[in-house]
PDB file of N, CA and C in Angstrom:
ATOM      1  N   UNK A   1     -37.538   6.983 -60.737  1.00  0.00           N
ATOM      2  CA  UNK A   1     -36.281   7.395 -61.348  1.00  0.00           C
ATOM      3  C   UNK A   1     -36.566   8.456 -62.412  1.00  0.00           C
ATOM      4  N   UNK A   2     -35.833   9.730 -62.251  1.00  0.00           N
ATOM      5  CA  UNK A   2     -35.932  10.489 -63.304  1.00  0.00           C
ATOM      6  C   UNK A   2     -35.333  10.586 -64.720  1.00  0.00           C
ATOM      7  N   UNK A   3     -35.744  10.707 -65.898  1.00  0.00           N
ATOM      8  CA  UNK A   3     -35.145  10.120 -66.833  1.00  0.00           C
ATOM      9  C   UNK A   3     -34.566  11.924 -67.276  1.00  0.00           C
ATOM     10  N   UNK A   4     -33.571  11.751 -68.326  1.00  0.00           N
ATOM     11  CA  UNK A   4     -32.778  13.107 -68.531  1.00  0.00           C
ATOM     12  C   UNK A   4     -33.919  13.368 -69.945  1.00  0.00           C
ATOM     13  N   UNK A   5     -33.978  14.891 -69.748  1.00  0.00           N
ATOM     14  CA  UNK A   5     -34.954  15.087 -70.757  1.00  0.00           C
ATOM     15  C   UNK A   5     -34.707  15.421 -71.924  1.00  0.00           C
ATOM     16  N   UNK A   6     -35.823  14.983 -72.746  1.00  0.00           N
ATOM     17  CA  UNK A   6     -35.269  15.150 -74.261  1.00  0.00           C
ATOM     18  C   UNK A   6     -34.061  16.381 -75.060  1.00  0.00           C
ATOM     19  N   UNK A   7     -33.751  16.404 -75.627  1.00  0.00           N
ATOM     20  CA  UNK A   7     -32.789  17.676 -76.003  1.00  0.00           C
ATOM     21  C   UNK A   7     -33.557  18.433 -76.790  1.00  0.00           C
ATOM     22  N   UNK A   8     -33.512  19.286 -76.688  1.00  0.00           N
ATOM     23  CA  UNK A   8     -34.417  20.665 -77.357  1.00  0.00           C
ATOM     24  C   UNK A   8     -33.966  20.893 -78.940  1.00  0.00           C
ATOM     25  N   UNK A   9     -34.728  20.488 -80.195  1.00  0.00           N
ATOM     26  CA  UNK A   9     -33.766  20.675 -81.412  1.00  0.00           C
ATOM     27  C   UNK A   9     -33.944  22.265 -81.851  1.00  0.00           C
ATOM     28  N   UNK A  10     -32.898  22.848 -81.879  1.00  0.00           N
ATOM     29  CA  UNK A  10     -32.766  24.037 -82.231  1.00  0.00           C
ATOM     30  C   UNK A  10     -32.809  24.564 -83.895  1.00  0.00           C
ATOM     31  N   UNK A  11     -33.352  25.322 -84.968  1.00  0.00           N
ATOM     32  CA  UNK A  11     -33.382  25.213 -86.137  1.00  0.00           C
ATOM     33  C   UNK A  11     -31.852  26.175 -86.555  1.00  0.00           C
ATOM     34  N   UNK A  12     -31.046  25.424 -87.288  1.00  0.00           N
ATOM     35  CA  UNK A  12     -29.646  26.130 -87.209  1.00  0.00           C
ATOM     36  C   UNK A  12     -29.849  27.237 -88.860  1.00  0.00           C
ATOM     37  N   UNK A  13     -29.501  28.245 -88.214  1.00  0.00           N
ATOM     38  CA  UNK A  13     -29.721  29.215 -88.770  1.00  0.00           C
ATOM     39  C   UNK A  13     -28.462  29.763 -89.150  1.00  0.00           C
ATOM     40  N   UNK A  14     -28.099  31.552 -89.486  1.00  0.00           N
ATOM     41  CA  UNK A  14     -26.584  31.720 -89.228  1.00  0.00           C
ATOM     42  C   UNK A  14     -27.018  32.633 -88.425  1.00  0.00           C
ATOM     43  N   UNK A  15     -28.183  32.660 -87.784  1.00  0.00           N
ATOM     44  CA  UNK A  15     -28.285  33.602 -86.769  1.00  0.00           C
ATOM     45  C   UNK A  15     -28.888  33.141 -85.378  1.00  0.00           C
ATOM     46  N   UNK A  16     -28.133  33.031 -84.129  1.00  0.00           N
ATOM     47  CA  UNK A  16     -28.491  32.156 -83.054  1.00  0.00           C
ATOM     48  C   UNK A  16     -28.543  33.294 -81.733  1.00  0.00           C
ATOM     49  N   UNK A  17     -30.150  33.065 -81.407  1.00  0.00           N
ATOM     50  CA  UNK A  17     -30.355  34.206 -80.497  1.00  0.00           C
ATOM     51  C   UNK A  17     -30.204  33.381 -78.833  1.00  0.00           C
ATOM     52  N   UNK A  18     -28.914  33.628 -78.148  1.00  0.00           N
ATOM     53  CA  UNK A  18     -28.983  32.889 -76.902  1.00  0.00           C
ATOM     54  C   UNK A  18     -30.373  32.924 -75.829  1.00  0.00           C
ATOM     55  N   UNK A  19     -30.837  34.371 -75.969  1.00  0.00           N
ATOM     56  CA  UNK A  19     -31.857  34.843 -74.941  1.00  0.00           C
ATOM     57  C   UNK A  19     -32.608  33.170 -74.312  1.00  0.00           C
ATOM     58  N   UNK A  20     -33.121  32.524 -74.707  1.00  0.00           N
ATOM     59  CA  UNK A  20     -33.637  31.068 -74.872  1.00  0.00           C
ATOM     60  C   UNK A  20     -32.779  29.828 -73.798  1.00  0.00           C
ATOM     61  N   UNK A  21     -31.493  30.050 -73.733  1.00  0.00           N
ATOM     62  CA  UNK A  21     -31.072  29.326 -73.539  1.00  0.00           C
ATOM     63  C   UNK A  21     -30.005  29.083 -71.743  1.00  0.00           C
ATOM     64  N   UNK A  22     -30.961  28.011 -71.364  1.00  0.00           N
ATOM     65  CA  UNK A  22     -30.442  28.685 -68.952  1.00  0.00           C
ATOM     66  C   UNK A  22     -28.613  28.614 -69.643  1.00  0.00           C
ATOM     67  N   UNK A  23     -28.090  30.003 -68.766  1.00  0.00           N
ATOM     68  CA  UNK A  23     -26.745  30.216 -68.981  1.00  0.00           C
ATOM     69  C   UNK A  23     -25.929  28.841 -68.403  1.00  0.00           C
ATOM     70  N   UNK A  24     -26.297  27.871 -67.568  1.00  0.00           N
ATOM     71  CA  UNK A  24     -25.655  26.764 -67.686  1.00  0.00           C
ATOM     72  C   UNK A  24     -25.552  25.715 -68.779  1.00  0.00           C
ATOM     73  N   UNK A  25     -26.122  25.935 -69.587  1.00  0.00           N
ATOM     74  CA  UNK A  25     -26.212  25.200 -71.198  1.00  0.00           C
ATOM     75  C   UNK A  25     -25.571  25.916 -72.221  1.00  0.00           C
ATOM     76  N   UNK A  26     -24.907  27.406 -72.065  1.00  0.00           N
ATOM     77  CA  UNK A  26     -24.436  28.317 -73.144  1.00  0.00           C
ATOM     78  C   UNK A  26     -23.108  27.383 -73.697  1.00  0.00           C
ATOM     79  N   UNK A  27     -22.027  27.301 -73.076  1.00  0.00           N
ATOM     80  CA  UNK A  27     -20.896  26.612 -73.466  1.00  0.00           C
ATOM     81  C   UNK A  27     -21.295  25.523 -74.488  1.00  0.00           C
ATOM     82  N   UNK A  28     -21.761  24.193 -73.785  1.00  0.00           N
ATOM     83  CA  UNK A  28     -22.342  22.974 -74.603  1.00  0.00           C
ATOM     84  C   UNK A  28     -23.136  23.444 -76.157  1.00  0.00           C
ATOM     85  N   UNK A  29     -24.487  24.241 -75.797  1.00  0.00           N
ATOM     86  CA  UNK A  29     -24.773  24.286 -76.925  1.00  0.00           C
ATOM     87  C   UNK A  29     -24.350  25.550 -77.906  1.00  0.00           C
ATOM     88  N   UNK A  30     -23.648  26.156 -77.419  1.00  0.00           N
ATOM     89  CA  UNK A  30     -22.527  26.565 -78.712  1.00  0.00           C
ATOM     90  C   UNK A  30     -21.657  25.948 -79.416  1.00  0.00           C
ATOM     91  N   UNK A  31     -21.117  25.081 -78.577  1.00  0.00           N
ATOM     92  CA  UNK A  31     -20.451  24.250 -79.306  1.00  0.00           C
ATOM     93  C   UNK A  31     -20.909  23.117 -80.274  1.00  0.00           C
ATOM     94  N   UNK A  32     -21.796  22.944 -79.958  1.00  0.00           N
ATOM     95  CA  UNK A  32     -22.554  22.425 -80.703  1.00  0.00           C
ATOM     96  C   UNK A  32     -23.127  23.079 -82.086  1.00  0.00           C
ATOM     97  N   UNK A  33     -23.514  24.095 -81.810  1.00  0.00           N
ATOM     98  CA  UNK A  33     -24.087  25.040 -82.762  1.00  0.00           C
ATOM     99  C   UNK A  33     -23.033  25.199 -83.880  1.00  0.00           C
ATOM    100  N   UNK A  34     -22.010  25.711 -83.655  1.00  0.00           N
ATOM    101  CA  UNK A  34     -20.855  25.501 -84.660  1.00  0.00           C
ATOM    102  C   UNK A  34     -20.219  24.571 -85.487  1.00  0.00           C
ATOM    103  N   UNK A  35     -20.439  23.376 -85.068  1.00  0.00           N
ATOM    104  CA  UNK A  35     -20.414  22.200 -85.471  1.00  0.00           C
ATOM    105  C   UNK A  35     -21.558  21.731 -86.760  1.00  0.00           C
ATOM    106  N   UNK A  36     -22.506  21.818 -86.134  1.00  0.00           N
ATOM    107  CA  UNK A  36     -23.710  22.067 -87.142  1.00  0.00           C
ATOM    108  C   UNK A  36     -23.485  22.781 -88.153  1.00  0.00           C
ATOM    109  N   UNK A  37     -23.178  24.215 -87.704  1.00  0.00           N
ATOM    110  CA  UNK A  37     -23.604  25.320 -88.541  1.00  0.00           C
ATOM    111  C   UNK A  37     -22.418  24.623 -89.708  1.00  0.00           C
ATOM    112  N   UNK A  38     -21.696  24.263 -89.335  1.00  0.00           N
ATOM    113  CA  UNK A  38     -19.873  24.462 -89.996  1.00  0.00           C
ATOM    114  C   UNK A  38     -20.062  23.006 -90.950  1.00  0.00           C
ATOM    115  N   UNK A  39     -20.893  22.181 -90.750  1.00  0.00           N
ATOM    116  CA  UNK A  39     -21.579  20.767 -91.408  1.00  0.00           C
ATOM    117  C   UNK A  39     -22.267  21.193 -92.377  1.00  0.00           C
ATOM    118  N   UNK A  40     -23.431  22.427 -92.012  1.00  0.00           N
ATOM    119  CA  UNK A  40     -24.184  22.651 -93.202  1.00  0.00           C
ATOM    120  C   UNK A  40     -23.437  23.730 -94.275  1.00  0.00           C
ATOM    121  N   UNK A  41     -22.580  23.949 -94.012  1.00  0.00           N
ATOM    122  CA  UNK A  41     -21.890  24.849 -95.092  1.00  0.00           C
ATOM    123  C   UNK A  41     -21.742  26.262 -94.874  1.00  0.00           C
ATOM    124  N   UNK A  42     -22.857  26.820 -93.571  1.00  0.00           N
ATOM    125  CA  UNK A  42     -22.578  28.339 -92.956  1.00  0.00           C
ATOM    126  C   UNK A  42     -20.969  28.654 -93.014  1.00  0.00           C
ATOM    127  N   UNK A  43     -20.617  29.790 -93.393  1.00  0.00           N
ATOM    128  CA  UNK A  43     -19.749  30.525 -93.108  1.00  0.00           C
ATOM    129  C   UNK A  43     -19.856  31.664 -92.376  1.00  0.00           C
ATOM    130  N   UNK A  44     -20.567  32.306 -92.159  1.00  0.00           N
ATOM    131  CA  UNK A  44     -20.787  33.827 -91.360  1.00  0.00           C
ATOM    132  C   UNK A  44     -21.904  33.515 -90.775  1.00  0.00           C
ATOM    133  N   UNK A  45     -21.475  33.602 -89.267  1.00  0.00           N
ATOM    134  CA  UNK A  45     -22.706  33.142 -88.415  1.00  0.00           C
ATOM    135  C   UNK A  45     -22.838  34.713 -87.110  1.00  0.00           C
ATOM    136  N   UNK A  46     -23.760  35.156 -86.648  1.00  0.00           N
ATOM    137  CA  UNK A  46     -23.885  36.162 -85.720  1.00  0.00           C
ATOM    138  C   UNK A  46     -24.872  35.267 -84.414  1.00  0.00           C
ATOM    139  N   UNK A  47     -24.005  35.615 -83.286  1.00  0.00           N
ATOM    140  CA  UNK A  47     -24.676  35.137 -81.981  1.00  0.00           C
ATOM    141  C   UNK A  47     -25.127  36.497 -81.244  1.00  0.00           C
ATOM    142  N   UNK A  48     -25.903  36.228 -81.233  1.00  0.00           N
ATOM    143  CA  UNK A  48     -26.565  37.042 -80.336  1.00  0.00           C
ATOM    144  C   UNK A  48     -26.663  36.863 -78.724  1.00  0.00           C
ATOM    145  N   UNK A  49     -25.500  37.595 -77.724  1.00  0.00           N
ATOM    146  CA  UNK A  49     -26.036  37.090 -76.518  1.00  0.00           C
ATOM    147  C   UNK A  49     -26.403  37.858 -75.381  1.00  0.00           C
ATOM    148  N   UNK A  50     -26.886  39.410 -75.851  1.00  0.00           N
ATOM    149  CA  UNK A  50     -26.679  40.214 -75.096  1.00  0.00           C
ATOM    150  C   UNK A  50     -26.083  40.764 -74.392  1.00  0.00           C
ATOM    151  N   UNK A  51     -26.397  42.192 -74.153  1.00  0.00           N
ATOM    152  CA  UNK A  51     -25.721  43.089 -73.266  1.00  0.00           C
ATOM    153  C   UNK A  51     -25.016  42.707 -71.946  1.00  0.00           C
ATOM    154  N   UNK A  52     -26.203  43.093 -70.810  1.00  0.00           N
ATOM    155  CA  UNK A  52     -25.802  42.790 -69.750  1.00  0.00           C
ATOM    156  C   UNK A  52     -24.237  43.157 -69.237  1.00  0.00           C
ATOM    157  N   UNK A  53     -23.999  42.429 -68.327  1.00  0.00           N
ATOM    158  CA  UNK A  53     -22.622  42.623 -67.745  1.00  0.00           C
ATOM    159  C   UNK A  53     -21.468  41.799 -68.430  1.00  0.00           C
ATOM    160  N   UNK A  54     -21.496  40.978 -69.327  1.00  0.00           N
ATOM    161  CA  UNK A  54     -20.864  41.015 -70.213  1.00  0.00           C
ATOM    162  C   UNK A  54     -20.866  39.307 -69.882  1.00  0.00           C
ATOM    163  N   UNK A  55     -21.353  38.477 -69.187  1.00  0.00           N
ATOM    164  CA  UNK A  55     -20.537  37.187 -68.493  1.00  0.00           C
ATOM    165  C   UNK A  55     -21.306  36.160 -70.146  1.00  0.00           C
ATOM    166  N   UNK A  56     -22.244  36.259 -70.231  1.00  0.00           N
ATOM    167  CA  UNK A  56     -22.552  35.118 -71.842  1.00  0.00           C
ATOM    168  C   UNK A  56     -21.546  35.787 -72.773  1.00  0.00           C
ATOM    169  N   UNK A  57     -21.244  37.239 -72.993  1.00  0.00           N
ATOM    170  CA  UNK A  57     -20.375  37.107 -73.810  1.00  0.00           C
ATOM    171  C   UNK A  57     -18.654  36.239 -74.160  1.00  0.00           C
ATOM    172  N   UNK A  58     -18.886  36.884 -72.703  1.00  0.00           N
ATOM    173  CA  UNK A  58     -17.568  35.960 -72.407  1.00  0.00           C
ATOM    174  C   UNK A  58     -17.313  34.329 -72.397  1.00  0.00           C
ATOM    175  N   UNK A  59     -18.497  33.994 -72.103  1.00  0.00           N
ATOM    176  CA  UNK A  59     -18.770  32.474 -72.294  1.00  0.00           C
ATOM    177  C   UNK A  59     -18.468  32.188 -73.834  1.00  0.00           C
ATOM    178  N   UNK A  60     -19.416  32.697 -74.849  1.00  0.00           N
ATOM    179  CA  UNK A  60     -19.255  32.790 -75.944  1.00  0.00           C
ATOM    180  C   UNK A  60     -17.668  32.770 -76.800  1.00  0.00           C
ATOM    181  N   UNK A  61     -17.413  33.644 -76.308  1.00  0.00           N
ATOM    182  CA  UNK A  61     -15.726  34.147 -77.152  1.00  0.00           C
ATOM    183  C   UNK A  61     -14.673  33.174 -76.341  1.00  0.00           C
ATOM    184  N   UNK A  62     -14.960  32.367 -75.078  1.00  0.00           N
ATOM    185  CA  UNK A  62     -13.971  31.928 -75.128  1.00  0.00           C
ATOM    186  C   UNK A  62     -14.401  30.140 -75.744  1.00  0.00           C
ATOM    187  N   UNK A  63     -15.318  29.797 -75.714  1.00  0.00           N
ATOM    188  CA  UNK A  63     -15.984  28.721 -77.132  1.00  0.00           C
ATOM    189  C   UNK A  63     -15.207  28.880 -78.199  1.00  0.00           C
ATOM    190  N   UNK A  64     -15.418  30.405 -79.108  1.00  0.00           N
ATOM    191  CA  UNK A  64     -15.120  30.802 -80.095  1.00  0.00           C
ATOM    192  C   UNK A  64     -13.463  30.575 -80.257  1.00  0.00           C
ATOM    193  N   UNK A  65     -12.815  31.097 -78.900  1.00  0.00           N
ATOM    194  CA  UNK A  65     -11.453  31.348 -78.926  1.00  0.00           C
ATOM    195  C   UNK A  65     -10.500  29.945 -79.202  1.00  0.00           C
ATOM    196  N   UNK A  66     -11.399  28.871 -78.543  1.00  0.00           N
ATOM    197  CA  UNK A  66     -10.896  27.696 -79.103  1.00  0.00           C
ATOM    198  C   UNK A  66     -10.971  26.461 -79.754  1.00  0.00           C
ATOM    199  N   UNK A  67     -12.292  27.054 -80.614  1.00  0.00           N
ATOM    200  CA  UNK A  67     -13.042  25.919 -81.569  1.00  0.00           C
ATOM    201  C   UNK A  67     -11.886  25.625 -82.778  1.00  0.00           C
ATOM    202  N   UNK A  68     -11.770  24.810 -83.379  1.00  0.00           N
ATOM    203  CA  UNK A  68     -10.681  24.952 -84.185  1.00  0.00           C
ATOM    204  C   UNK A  68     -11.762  25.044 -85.797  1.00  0.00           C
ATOM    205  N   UNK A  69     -13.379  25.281 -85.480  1.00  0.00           N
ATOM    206  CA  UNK A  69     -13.933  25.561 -87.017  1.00  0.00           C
ATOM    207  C   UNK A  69     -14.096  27.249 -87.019  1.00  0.00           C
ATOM    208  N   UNK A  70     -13.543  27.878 -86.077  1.00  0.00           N
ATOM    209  CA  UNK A  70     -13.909  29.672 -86.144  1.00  0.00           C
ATOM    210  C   UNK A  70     -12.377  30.327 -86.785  1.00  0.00           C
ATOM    211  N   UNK A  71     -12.522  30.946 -87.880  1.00  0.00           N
ATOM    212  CA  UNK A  71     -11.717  31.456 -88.302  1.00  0.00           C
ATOM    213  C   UNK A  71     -10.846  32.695 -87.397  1.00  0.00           C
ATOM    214  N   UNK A  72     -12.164  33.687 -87.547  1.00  0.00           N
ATOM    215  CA  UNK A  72     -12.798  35.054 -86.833  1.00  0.00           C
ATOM    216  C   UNK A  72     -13.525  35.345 -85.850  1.00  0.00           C
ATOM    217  N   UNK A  73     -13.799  36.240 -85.069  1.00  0.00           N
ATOM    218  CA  UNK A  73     -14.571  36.568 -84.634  1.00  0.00           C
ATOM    219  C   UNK A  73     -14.500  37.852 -83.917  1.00  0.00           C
ATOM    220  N   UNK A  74     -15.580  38.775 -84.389  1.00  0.00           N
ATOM    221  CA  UNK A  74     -15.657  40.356 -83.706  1.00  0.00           C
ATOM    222  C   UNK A  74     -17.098  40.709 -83.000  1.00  0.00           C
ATOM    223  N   UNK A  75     -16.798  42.175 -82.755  1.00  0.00           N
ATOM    224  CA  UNK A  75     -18.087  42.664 -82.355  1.00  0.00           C
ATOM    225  C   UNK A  75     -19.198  42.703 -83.579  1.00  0.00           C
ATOM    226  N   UNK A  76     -20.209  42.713 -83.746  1.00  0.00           N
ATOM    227  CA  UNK A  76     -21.113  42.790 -84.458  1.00  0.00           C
ATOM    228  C   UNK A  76     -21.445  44.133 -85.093  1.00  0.00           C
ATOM    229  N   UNK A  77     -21.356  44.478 -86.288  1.00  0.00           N
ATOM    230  CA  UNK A  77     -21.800  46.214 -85.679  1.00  0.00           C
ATOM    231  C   UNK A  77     -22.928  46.458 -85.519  1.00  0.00           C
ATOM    232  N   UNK A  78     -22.971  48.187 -84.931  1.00  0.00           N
ATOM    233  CA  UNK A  78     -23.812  48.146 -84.498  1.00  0.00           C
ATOM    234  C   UNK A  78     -25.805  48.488 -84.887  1.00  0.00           C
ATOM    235  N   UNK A  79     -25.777  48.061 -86.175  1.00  0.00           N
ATOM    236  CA  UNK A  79     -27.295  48.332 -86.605  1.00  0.00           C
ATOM    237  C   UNK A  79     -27.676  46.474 -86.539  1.00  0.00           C
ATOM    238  N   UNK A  80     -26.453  45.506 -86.257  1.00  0.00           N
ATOM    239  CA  UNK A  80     -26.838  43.969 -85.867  1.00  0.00           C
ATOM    240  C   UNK A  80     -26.535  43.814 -84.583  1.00  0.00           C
ATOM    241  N   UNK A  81     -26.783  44.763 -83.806  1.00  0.00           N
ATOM    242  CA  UNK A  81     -26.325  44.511 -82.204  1.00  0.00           C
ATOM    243  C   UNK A  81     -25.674  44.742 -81.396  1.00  0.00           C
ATOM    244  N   UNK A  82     -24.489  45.353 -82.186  1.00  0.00           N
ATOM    245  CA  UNK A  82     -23.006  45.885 -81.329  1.00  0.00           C
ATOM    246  C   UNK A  82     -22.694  44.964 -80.629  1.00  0.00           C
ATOM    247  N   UNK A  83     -22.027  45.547 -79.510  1.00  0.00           N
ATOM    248  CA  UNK A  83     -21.685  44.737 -78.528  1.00  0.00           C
ATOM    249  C   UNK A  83     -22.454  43.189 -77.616  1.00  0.00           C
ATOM    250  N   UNK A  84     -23.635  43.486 -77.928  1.00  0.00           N
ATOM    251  CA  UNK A  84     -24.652  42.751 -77.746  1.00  0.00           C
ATOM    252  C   UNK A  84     -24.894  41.172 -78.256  1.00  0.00           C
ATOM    253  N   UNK A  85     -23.874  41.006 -79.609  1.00  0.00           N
ATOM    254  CA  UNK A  85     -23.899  40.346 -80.514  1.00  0.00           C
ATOM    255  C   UNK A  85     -22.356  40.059 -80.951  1.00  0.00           C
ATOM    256  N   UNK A  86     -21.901  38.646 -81.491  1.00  0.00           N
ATOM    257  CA  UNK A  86     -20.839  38.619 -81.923  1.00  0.00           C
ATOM    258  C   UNK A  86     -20.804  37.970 -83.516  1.00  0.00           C
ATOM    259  N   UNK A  87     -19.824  38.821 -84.621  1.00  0.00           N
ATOM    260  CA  UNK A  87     -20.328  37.843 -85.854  1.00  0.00           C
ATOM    261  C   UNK A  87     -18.985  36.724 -85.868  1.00  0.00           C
ATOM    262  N   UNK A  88     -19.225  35.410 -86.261  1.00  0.00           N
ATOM    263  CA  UNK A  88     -18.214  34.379 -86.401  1.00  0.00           C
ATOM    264  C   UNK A  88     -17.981  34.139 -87.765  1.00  0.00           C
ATOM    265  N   UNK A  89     -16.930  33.871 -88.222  1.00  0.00           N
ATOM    266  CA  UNK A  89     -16.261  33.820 -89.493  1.00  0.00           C
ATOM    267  C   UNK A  89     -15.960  32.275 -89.427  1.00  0.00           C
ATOM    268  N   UNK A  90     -16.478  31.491 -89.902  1.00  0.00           N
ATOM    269  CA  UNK A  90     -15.900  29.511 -89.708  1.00  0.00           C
ATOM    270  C   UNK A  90     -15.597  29.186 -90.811  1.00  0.00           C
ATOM    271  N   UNK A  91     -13.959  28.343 -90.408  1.00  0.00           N
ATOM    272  CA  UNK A  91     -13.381  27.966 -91.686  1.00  0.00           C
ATOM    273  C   UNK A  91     -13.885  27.168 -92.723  1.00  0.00           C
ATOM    274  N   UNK A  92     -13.370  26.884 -93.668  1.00  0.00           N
ATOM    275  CA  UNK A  92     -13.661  26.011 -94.973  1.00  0.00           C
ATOM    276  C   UNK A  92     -13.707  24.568 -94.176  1.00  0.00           C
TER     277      UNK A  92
END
């Protein structure tokens, strides 16, 4: 019998680089990530999820679109990533 494997602890930062993470886990552990981040007192957090054709971003923003701890959220500019990157604004 295979047992489910340990969960990977991530160090919560306000800066979370997806590259790391199989795109079937993006949703879950964002949501997660925000939760955390929004526990330890972060307010301005930047995800990083790359370029590409745009599909993690989109994963991302729609997380973002209905977390009820994200105030904000835009493009990053661009000397933190541009498009590449999104910064999150999380409420009080």
């Amino acid at each position: 019998m295979e047992s489910e494997p340990e969960p990977v602890r991530i160090p919560i930062t306000d800066v979370f680089d997806l590259h790391t993470v199989p795109p079937r886990d993006v949703k879950a552990v964002v949501e997660e990530y925000l939760a955390e981040a929004h526990g330890m007192g972060l307010r301005a957090l930047r995800i990083i999820h790359g370029r590409g054709i745009g599909v993690q971003r989109e994963v991302v923003r729609g997380v973002l679109s209905r977390s009820p701890l994200v105030a904000a959220f835009r493009d990053a500019p661009p000397e933190a990533g541009g498009w590449g990157a999104t910064i999150v604004d999380l409420r009080d």
